[in-house]
C-alpha atoms as a PDB file:
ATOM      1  CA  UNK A   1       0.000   0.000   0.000  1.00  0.00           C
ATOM      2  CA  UNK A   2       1.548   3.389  -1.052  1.00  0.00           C
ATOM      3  CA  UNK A   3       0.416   6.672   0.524  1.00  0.00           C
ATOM      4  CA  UNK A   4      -2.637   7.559  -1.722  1.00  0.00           C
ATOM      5  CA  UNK A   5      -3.450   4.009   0.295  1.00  0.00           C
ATOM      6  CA  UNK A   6      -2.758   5.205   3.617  1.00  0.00           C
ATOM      7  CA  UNK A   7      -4.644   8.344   2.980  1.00  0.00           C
ATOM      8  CA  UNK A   8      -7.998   6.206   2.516  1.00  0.00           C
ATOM      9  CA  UNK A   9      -7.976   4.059   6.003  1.00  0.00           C
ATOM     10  CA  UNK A  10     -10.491   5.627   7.923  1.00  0.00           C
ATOM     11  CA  UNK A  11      -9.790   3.444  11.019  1.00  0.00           C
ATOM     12  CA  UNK A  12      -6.360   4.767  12.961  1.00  0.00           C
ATOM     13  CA  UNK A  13      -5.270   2.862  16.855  1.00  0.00           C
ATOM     14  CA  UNK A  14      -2.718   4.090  18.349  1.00  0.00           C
ATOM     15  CA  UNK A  15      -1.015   3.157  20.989  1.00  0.00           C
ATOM     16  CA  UNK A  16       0.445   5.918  23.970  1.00  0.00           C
ATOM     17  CA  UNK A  17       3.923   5.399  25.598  1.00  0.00           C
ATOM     18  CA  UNK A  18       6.515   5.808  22.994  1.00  0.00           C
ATOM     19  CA  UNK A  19       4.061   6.644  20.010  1.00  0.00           C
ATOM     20  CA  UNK A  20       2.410   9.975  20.719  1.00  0.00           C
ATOM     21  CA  UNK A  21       4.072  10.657  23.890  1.00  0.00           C
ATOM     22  CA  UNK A  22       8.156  11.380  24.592  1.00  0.00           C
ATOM     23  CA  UNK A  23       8.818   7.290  25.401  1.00  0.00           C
ATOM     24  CA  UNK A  24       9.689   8.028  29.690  1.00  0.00           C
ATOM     25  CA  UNK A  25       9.744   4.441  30.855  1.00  0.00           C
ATOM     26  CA  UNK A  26      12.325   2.881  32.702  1.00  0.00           C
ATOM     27  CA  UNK A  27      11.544  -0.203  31.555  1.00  0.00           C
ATOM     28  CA  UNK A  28      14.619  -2.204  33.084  1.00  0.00           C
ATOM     29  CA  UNK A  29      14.354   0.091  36.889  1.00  0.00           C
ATOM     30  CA  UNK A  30      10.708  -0.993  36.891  1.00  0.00           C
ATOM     31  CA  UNK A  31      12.120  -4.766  35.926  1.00  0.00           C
ATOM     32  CA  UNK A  32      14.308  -4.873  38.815  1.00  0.00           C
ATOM     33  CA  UNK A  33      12.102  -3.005  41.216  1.00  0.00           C
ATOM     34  CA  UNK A  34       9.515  -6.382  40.606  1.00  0.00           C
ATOM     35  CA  UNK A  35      11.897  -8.688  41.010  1.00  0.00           C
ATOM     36  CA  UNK A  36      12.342 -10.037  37.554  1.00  0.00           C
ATOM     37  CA  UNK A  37      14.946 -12.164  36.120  1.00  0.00           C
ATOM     38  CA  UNK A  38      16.877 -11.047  33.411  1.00  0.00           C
ATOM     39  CA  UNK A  39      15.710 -12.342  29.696  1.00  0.00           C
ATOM     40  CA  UNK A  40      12.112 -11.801  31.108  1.00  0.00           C
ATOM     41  CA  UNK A  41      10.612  -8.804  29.288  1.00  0.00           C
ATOM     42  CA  UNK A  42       7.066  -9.001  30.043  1.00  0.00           C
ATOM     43  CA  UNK A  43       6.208  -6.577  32.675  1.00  0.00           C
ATOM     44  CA  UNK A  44       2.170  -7.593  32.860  1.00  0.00           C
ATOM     45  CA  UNK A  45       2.795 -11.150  31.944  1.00  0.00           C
ATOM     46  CA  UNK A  46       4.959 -11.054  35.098  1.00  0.00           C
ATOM     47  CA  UNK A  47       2.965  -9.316  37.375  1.00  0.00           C
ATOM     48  CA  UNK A  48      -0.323 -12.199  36.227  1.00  0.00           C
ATOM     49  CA  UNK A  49       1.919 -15.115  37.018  1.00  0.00           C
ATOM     50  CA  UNK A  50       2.100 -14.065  40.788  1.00  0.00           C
ATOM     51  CA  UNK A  51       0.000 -15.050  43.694  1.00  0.00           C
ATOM     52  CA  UNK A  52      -3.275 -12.820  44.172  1.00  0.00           C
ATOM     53  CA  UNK A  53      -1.370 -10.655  47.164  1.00  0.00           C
ATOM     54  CA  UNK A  54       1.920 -10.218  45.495  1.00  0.00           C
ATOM     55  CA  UNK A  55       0.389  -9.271  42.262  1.00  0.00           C
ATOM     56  CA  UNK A  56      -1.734  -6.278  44.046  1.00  0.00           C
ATOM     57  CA  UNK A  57       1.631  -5.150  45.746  1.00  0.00           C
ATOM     58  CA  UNK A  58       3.228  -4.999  42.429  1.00  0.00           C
ATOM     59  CA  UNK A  59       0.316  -3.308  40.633  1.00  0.00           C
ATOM     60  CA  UNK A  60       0.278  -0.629  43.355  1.00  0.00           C
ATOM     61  CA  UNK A  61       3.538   0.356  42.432  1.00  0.00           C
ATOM     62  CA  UNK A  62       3.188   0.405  38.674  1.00  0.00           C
ATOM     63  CA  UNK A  63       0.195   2.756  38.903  1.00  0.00           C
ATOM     64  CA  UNK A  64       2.514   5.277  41.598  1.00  0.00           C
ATOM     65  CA  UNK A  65       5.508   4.902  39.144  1.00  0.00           C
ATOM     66  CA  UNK A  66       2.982   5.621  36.331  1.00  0.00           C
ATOM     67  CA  UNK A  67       0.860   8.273  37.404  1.00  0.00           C
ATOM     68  CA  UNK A  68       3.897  10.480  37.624  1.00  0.00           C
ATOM     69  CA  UNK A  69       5.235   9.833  34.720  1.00  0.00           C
ATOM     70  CA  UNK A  70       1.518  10.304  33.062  1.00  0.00           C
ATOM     71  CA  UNK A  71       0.704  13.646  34.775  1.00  0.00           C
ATOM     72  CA  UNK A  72       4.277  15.285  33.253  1.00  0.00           C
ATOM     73  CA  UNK A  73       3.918  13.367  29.453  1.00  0.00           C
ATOM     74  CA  UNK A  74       5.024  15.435  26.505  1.00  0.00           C
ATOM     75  CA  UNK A  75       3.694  14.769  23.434  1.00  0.00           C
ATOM     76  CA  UNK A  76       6.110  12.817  20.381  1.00  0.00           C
ATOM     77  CA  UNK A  77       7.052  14.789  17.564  1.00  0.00           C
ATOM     78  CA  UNK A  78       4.596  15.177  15.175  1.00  0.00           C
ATOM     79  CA  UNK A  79       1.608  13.456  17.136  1.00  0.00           C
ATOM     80  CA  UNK A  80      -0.819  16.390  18.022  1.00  0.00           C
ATOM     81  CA  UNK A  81      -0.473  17.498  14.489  1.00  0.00           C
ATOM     82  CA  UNK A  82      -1.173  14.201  13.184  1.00  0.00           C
ATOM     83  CA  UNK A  83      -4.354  13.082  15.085  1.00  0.00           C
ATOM     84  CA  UNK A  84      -5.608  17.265  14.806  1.00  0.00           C
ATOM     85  CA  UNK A  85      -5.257  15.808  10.801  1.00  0.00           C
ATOM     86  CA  UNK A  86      -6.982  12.803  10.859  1.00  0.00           C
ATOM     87  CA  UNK A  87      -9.580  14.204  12.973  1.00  0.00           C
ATOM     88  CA  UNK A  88     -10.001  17.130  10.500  1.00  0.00           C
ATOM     89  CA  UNK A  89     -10.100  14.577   7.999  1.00  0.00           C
ATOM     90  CA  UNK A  90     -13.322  13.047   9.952  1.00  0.00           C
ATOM     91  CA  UNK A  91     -11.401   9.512  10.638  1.00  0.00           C
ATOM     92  CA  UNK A  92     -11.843   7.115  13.241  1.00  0.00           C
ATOM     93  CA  UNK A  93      -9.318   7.389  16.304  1.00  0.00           C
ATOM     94  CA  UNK A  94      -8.672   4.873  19.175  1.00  0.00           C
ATOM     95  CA  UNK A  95      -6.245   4.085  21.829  1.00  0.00           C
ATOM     96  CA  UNK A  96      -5.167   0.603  22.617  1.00  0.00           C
ATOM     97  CA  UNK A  97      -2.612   0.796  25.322  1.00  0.00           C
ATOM     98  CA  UNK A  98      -0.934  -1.815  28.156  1.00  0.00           C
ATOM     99  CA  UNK A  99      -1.364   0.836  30.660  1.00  0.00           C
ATOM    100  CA  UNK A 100      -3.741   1.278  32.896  1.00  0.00           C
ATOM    101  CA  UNK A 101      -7.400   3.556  31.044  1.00  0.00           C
ATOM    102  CA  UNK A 102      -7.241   5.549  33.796  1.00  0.00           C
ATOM    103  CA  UNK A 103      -3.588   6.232  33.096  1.00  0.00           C
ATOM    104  CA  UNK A 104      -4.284   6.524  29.636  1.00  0.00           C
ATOM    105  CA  UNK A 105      -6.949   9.393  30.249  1.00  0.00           C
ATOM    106  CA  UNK A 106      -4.542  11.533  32.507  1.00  0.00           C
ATOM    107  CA  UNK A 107      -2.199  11.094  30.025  1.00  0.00           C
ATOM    108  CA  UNK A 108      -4.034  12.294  26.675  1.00  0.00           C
ATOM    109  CA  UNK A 109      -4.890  15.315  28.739  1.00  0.00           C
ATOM    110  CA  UNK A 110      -1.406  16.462  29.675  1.00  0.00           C
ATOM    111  CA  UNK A 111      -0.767  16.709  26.008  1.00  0.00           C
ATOM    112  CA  UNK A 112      -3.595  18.195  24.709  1.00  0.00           C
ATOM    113  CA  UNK A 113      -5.028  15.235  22.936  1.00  0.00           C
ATOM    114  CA  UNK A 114      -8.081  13.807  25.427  1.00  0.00           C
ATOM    115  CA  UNK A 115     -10.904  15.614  23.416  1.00  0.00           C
ATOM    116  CA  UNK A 116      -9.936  13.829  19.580  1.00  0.00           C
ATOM    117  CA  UNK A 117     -10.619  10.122  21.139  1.00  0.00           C
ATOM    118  CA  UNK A 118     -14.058   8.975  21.943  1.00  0.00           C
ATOM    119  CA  UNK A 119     -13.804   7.444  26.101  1.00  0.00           C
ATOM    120  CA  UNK A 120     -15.211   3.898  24.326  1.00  0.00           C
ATOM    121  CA  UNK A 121     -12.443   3.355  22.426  1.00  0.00           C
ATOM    122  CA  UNK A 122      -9.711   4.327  24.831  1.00  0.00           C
ATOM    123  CA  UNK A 123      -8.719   1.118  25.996  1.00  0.00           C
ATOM    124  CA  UNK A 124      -6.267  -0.113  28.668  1.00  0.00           C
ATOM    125  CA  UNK A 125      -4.861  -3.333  30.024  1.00  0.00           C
ATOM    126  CA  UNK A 126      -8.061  -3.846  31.979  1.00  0.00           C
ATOM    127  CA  UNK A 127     -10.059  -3.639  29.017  1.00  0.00           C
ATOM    128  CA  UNK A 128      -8.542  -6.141  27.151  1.00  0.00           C
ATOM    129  CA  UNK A 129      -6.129  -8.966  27.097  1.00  0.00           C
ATOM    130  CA  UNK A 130      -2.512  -6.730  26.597  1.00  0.00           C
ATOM    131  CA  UNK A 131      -0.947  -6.324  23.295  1.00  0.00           C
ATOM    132  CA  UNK A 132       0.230  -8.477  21.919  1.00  0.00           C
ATOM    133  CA  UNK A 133      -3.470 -10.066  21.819  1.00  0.00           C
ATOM    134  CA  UNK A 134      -5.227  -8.751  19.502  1.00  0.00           C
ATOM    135  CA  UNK A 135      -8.425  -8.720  21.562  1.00  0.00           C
ATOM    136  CA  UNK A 136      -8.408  -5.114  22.150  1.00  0.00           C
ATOM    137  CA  UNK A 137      -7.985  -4.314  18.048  1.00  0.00           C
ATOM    138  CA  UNK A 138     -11.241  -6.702  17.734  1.00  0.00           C
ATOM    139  CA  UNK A 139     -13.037  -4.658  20.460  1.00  0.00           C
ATOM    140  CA  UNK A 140     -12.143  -1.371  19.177  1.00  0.00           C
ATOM    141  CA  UNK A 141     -13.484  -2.441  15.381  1.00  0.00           C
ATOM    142  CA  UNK A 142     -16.494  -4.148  16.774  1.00  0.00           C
ATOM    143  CA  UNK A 143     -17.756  -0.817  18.197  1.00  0.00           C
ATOM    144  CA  UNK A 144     -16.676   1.098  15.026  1.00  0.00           C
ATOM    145  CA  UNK A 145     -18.238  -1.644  13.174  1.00  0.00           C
ATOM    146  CA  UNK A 146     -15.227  -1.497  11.264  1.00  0.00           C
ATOM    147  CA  UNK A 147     -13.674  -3.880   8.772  1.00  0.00           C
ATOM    148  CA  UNK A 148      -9.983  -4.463   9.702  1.00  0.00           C
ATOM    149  CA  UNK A 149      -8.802  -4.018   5.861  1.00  0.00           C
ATOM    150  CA  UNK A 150      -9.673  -0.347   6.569  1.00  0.00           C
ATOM    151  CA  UNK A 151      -8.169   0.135   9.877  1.00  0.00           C
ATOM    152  CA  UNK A 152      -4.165   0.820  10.975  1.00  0.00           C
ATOM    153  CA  UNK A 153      -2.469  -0.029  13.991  1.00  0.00           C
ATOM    154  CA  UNK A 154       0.014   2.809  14.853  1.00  0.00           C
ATOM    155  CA  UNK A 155       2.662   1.711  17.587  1.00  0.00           C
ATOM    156  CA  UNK A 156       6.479   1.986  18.363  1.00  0.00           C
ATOM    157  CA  UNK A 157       7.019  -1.524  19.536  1.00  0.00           C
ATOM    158  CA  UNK A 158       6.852  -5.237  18.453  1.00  0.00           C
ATOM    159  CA  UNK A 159       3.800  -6.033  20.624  1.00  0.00           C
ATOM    160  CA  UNK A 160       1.762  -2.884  18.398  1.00  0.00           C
ATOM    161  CA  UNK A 161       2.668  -4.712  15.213  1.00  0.00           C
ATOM    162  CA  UNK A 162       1.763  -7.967  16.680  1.00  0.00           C
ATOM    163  CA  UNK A 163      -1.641  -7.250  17.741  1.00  0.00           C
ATOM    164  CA  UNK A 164      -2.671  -5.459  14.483  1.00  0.00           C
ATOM    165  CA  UNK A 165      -1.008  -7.883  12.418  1.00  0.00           C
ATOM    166  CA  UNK A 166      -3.252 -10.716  14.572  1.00  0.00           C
ATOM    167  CA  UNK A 167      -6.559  -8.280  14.232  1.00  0.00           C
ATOM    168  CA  UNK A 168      -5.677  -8.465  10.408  1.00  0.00           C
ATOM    169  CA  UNK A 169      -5.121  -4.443  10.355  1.00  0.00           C
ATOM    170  CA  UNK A 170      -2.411  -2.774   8.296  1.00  0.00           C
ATOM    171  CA  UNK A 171       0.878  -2.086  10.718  1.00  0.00           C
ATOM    172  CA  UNK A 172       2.776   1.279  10.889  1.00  0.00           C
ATOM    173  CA  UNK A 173       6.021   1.301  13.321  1.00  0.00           C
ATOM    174  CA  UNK A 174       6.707   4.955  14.533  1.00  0.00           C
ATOM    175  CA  UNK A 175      10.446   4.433  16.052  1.00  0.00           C
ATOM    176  CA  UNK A 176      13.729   6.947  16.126  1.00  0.00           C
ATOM    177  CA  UNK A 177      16.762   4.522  15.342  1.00  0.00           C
ATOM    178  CA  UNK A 178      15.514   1.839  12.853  1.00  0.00           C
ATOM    179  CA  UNK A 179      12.773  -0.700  11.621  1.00  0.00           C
ATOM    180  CA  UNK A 180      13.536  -3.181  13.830  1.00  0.00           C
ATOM    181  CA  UNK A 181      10.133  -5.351  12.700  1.00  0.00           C
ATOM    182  CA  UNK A 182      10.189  -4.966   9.423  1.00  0.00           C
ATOM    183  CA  UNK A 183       8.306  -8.813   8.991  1.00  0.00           C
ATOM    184  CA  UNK A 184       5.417  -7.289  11.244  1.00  0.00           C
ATOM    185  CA  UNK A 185       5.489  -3.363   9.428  1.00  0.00           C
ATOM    186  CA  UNK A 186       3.415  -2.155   6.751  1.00  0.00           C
ATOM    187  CA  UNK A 187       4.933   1.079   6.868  1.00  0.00           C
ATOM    188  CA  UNK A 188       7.932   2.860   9.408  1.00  0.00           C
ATOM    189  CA  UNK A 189       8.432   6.436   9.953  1.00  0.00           C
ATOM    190  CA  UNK A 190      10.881   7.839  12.447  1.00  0.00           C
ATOM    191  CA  UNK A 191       8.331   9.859  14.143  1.00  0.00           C
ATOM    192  CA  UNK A 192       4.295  11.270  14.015  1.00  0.00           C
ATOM    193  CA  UNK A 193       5.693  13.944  12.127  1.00  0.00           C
ATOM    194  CA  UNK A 194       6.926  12.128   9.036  1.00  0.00           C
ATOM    195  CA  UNK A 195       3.527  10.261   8.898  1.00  0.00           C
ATOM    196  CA  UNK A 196       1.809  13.221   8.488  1.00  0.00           C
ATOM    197  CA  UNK A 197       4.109  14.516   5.541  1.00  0.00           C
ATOM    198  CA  UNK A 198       3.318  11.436   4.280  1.00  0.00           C
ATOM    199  CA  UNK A 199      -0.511  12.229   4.034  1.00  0.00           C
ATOM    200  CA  UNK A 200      -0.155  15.514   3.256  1.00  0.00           C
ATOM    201  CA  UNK A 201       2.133  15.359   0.114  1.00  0.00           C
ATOM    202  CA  UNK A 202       1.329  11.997  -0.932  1.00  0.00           C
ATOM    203  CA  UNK A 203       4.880  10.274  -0.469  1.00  0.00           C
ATOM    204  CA  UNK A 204       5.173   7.058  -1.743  1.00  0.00           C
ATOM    205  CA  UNK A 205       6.349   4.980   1.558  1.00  0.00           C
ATOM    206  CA  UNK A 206       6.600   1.468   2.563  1.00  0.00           C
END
């Protein structure tokens, strides 16, 4: 699909951390702080393995570590402008996230972005079985009544590209250094802002 194609899906999901927000995770600090062993990547997938108490303990602490991090989020480069686009251009916009909704909703505010996505279809690892399971793609299209040849999963990670790619969406990888999913990727831009110069002038892209 070339840009003229990307111009005519009417279904965009995003996902948050990393995509349209400055990535601020400490991904291996919040690792060690749980106790994980190294190789094991997984935060959630760790977290649901533990007993009932442990697994409230550790939640706790992901939402204190989060909220911070979610009150002082700065948008990515290129992202307001990009969803104020597709939003003038009367698409269909969702957020499909492995954080927490409530997380999610303090976080679209602190970058100016709550008002362009419908409180349905902002969804959150409570919501829906995390990315990569495409469960929360099918949820978000069901409500659209969407077909998934017309929708795009936007992410900056291999779990984004996963989930869309299981949904049957097209993929598009948003990431500063490289494609480094290029098997799961439809299309790759370096930022929000290169995605939009894509719509706008009608670049031919992969």
């Amino acid at each position: 699909m070339n840009a003229q194609g990307l111009n005519s899906l009417r279904h965009w999901i995003f996902d948050m951390d990393g995509t349209l927000t400055i990535a601020s995770h400490d991904f291996p600090y919040m690792r060690r702080q749980l106790g994980m062993a190294d190789g094991d990547l997984d935060i959630l997938a760790f977290v649901a393995r533990q007993s009932e108490h442990d697994a409230a303990q550790m939640r706790q602490w992901l939402w204190d570590y989060e909220v911070d991090l979610a009150k002082n989020a700065i948008p990515a480069e290129g992202a307001s402008d990009l969803v104020q686009h597709l939003h003038e251009q009367e698409r269909k916009l969702a957020i499909l996230t492995r954080n927490d909704k409530k997380l999610a909703l303090i976080t679209l505010d602190a970058i100016g972005l709550l008002d362009y996505f419908d409180e349905p279809v902002i969804l959150g690892r409570d919501e829906a079985a995390p990315k990569p399971d495409p469960a929360g793609i099918d949820h978000i299209l069901n409500h659209w009544q969407a077909d998934s040849h017309d929708a795009i999963m936007v992410g900056d990670y291999e779990y984004d590209l996963s989930a869309g790619r299981g949904a049957g969406t097209h993929t598009l990888l948003v990431h500063p250094q490289a494609n480094h999913w290029p098997e799961l990727s439809d299309y790759y831009f370096e930022h929000c802002g290169g995605v939009l110069r894509s719509l706008v002038q009608g670049v031919v892209v992969k």
